[in-house]
N, C-alpha and C. Protein backbone atom coordinates (compact mmCIF):
# COMPACT_ATOMS: atom_id res chain seq x y z
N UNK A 1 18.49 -270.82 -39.40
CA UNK A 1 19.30 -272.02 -39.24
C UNK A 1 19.09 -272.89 -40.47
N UNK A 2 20.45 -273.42 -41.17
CA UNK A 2 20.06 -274.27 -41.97
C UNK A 2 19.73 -275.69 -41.81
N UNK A 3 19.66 -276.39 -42.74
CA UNK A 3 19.49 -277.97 -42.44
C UNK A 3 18.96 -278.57 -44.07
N UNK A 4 19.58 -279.90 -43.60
CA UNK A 4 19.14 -280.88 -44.32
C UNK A 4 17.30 -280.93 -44.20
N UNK A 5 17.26 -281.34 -45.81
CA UNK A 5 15.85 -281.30 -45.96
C UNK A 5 15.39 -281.60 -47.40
N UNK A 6 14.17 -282.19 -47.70
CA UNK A 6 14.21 -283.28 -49.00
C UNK A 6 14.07 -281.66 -49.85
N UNK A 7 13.94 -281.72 -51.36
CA UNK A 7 14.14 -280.75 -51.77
C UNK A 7 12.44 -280.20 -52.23
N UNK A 8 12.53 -278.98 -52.13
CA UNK A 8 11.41 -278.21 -52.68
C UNK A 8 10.60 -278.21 -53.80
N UNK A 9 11.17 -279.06 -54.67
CA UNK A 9 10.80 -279.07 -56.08
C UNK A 9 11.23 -280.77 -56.27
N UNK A 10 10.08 -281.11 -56.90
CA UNK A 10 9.95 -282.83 -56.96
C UNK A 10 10.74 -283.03 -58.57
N UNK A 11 11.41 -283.23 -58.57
CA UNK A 11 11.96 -283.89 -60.20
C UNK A 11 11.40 -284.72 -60.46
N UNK A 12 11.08 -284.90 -62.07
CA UNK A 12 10.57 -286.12 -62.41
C UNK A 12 11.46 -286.79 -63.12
N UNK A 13 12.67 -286.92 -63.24
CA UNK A 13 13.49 -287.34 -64.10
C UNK A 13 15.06 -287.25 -63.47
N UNK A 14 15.96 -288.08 -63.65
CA UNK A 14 16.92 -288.25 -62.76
C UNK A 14 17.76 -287.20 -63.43
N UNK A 15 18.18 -286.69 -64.36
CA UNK A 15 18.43 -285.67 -65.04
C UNK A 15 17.78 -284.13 -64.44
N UNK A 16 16.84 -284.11 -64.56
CA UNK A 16 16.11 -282.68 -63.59
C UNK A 16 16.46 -282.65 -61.96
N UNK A 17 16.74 -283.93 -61.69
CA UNK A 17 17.25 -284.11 -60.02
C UNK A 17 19.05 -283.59 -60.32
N UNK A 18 19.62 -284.15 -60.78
CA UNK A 18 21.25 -283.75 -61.26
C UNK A 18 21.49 -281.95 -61.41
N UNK A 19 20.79 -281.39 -62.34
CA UNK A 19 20.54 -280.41 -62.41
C UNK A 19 20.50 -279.33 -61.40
N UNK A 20 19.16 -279.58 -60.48
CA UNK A 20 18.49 -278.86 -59.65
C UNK A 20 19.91 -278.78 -58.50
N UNK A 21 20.63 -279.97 -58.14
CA UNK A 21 21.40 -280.18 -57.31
C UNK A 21 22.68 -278.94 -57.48
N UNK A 22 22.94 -279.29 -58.92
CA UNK A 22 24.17 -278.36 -59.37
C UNK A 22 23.45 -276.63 -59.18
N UNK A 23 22.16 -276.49 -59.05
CA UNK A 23 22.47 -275.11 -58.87
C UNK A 23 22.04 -274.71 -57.29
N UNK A 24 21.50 -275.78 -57.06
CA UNK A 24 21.90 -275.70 -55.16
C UNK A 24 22.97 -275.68 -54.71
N UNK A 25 24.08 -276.29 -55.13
CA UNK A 25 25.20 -276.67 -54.99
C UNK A 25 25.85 -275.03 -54.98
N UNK A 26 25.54 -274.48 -55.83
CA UNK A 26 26.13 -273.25 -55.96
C UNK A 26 25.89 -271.86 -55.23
N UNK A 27 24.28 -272.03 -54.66
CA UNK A 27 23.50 -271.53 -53.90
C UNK A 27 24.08 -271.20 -52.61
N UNK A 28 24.36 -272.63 -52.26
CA UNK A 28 25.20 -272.79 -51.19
C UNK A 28 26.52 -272.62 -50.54
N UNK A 29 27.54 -272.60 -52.10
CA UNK A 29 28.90 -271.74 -52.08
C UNK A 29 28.81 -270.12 -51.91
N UNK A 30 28.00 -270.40 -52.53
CA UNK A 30 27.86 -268.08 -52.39
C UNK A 30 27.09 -267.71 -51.10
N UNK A 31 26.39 -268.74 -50.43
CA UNK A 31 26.07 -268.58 -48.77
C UNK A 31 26.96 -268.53 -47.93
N UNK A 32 27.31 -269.43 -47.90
CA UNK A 32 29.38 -269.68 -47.34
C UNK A 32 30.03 -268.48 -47.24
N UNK A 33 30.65 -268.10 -48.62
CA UNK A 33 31.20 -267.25 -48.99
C UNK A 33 30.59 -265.84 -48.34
N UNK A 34 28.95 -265.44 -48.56
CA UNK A 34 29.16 -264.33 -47.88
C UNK A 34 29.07 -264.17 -46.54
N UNK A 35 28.98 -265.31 -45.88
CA UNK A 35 28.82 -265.13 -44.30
C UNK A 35 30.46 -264.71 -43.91
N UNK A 36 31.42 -264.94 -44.64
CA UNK A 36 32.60 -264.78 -44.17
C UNK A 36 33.29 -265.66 -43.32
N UNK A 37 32.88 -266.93 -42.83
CA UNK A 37 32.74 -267.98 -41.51
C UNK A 37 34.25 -268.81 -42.27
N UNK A 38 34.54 -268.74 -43.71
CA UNK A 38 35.71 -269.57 -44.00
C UNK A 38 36.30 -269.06 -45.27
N UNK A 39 37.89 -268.72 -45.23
CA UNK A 39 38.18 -268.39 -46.42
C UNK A 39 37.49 -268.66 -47.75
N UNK A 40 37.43 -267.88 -48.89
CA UNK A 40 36.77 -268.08 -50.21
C UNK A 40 37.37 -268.92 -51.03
N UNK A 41 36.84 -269.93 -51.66
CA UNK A 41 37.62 -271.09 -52.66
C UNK A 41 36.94 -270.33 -53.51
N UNK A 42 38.09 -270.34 -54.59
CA UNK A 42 38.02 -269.89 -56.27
C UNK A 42 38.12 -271.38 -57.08
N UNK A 43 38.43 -272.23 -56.30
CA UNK A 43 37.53 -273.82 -57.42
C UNK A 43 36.36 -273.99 -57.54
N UNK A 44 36.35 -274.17 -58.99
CA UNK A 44 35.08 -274.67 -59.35
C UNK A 44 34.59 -275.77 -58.30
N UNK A 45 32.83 -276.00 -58.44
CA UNK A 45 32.38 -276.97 -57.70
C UNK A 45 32.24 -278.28 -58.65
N UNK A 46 33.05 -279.31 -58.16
CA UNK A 46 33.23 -280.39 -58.97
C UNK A 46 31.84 -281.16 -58.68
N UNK A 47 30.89 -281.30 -59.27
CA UNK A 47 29.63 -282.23 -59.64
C UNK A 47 30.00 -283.39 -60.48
N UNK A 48 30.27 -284.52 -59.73
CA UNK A 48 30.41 -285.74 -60.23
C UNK A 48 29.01 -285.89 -60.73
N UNK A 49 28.75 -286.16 -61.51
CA UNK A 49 27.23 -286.43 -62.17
C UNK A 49 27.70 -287.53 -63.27
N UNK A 50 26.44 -288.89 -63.18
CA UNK A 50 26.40 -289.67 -64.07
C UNK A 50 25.41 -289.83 -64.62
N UNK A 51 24.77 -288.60 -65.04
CA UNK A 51 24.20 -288.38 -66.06
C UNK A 51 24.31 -287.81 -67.07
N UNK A 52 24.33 -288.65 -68.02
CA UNK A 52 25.12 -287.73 -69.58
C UNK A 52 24.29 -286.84 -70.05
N UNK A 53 22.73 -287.20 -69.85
CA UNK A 53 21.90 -285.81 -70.36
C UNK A 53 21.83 -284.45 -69.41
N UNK A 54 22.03 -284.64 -68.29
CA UNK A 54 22.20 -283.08 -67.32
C UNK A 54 23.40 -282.48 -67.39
N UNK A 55 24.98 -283.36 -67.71
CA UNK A 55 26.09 -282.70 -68.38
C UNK A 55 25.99 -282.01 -69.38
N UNK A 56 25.37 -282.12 -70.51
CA UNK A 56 24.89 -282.00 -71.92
C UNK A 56 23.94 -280.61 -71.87
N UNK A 57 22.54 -281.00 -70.95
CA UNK A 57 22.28 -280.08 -70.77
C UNK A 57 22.85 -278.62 -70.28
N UNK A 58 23.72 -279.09 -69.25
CA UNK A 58 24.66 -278.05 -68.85
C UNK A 58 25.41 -276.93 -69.66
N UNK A 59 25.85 -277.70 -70.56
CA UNK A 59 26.87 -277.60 -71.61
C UNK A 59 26.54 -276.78 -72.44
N UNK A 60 25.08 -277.38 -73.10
CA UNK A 60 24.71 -277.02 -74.42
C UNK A 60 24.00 -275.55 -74.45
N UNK A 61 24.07 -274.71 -75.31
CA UNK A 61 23.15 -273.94 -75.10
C UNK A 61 21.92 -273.48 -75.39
N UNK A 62 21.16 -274.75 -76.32
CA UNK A 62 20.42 -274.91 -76.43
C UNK A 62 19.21 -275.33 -75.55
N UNK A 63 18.18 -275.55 -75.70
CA UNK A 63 17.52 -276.35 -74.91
C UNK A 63 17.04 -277.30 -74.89
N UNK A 64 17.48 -278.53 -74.72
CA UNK A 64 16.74 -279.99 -74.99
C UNK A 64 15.61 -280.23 -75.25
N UNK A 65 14.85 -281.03 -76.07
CA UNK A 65 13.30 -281.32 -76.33
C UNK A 65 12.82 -281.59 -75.03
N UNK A 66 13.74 -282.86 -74.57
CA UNK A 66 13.11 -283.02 -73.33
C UNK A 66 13.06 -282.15 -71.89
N UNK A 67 14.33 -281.03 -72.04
CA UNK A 67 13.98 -280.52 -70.80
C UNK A 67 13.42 -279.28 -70.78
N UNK A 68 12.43 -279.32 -71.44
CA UNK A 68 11.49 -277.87 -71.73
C UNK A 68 10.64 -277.45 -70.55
N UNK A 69 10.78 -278.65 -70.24
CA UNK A 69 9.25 -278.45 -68.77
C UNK A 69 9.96 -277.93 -67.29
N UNK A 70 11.74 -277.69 -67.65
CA UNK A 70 12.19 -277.73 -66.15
C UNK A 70 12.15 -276.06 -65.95
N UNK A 71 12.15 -275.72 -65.04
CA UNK A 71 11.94 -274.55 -64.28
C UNK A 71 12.74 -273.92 -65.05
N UNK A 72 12.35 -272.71 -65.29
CA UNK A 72 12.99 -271.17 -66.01
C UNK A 72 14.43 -271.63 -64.75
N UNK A 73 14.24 -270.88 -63.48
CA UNK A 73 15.32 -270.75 -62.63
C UNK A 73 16.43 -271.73 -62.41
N UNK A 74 16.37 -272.77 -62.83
CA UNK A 74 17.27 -273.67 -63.01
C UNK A 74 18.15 -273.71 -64.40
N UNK A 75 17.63 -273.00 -65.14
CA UNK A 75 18.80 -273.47 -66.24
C UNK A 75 19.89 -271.85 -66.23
N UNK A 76 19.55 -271.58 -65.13
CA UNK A 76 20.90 -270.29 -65.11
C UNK A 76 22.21 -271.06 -64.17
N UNK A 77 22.15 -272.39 -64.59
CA UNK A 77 23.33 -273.37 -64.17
C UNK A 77 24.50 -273.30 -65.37
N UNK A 78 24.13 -273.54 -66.48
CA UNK A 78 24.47 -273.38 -67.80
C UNK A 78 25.85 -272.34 -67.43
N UNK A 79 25.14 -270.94 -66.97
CA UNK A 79 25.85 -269.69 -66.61
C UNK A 79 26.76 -270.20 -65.75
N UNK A 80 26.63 -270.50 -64.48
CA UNK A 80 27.75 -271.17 -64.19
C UNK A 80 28.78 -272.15 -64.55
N UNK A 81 29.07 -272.80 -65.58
CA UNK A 81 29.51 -273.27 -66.19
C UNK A 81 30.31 -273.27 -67.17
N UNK A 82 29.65 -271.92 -67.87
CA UNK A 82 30.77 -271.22 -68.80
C UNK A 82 31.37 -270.13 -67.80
N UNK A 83 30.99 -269.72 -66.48
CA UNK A 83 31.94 -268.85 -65.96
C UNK A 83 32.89 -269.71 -65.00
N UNK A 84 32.52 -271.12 -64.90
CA UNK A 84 33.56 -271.63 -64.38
C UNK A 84 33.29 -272.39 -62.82
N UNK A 85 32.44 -271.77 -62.41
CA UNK A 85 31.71 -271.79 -60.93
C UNK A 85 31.36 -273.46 -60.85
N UNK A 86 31.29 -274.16 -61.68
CA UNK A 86 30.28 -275.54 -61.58
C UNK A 86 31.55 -276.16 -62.70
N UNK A 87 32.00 -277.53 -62.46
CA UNK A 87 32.39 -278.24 -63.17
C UNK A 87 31.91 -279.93 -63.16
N UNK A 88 30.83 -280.11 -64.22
CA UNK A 88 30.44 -281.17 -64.50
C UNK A 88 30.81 -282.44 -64.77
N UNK A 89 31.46 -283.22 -63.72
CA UNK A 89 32.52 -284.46 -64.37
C UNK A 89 31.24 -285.60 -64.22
């Protein structure tokens, strides 16, 4: 059973919280999707984010000075992004 619940991984930075969200966010479309419970949306997931450095990060394919310390498993958001899956407004 799912549920609401604070998240597993403490961010220290409101940028690493933005982030982490967008690839939960996505986590959670491909859960959806394979239970079969509701037709499949082929839109991107629109992430209103007002943070200009976790857009950036998103974006870039580099890796920021500052976000060196964030989890290996989180920056395969990036990937979503150039395939389309995640759209960062």
């Amino acid at each position: 059973v799912w549920k609401s619940s604070k998240q597993s991984t403490t961010a220290q930075h409101a940028t690493e919280a933005e982030y982490i969200a967008a690839k939960e966010a996505v986590w959670i479309r491909k859960f959806v999707d394979e239970l079969g419970v509701v037709p499949s949306n082929n839109y991107p997931i629109e992430m209103n984010c007002d943070n200009a450095a976790a857009i950036s990060m998103a974006k870039e394919p580099e890796i920021m000075k500052g976000a060196r310390h964030f989890q290996r498993k989180f920056h395969y958001v990036r990937e979503f992004v150039e395939t389309g899956e995640i759209e960062m407004v």
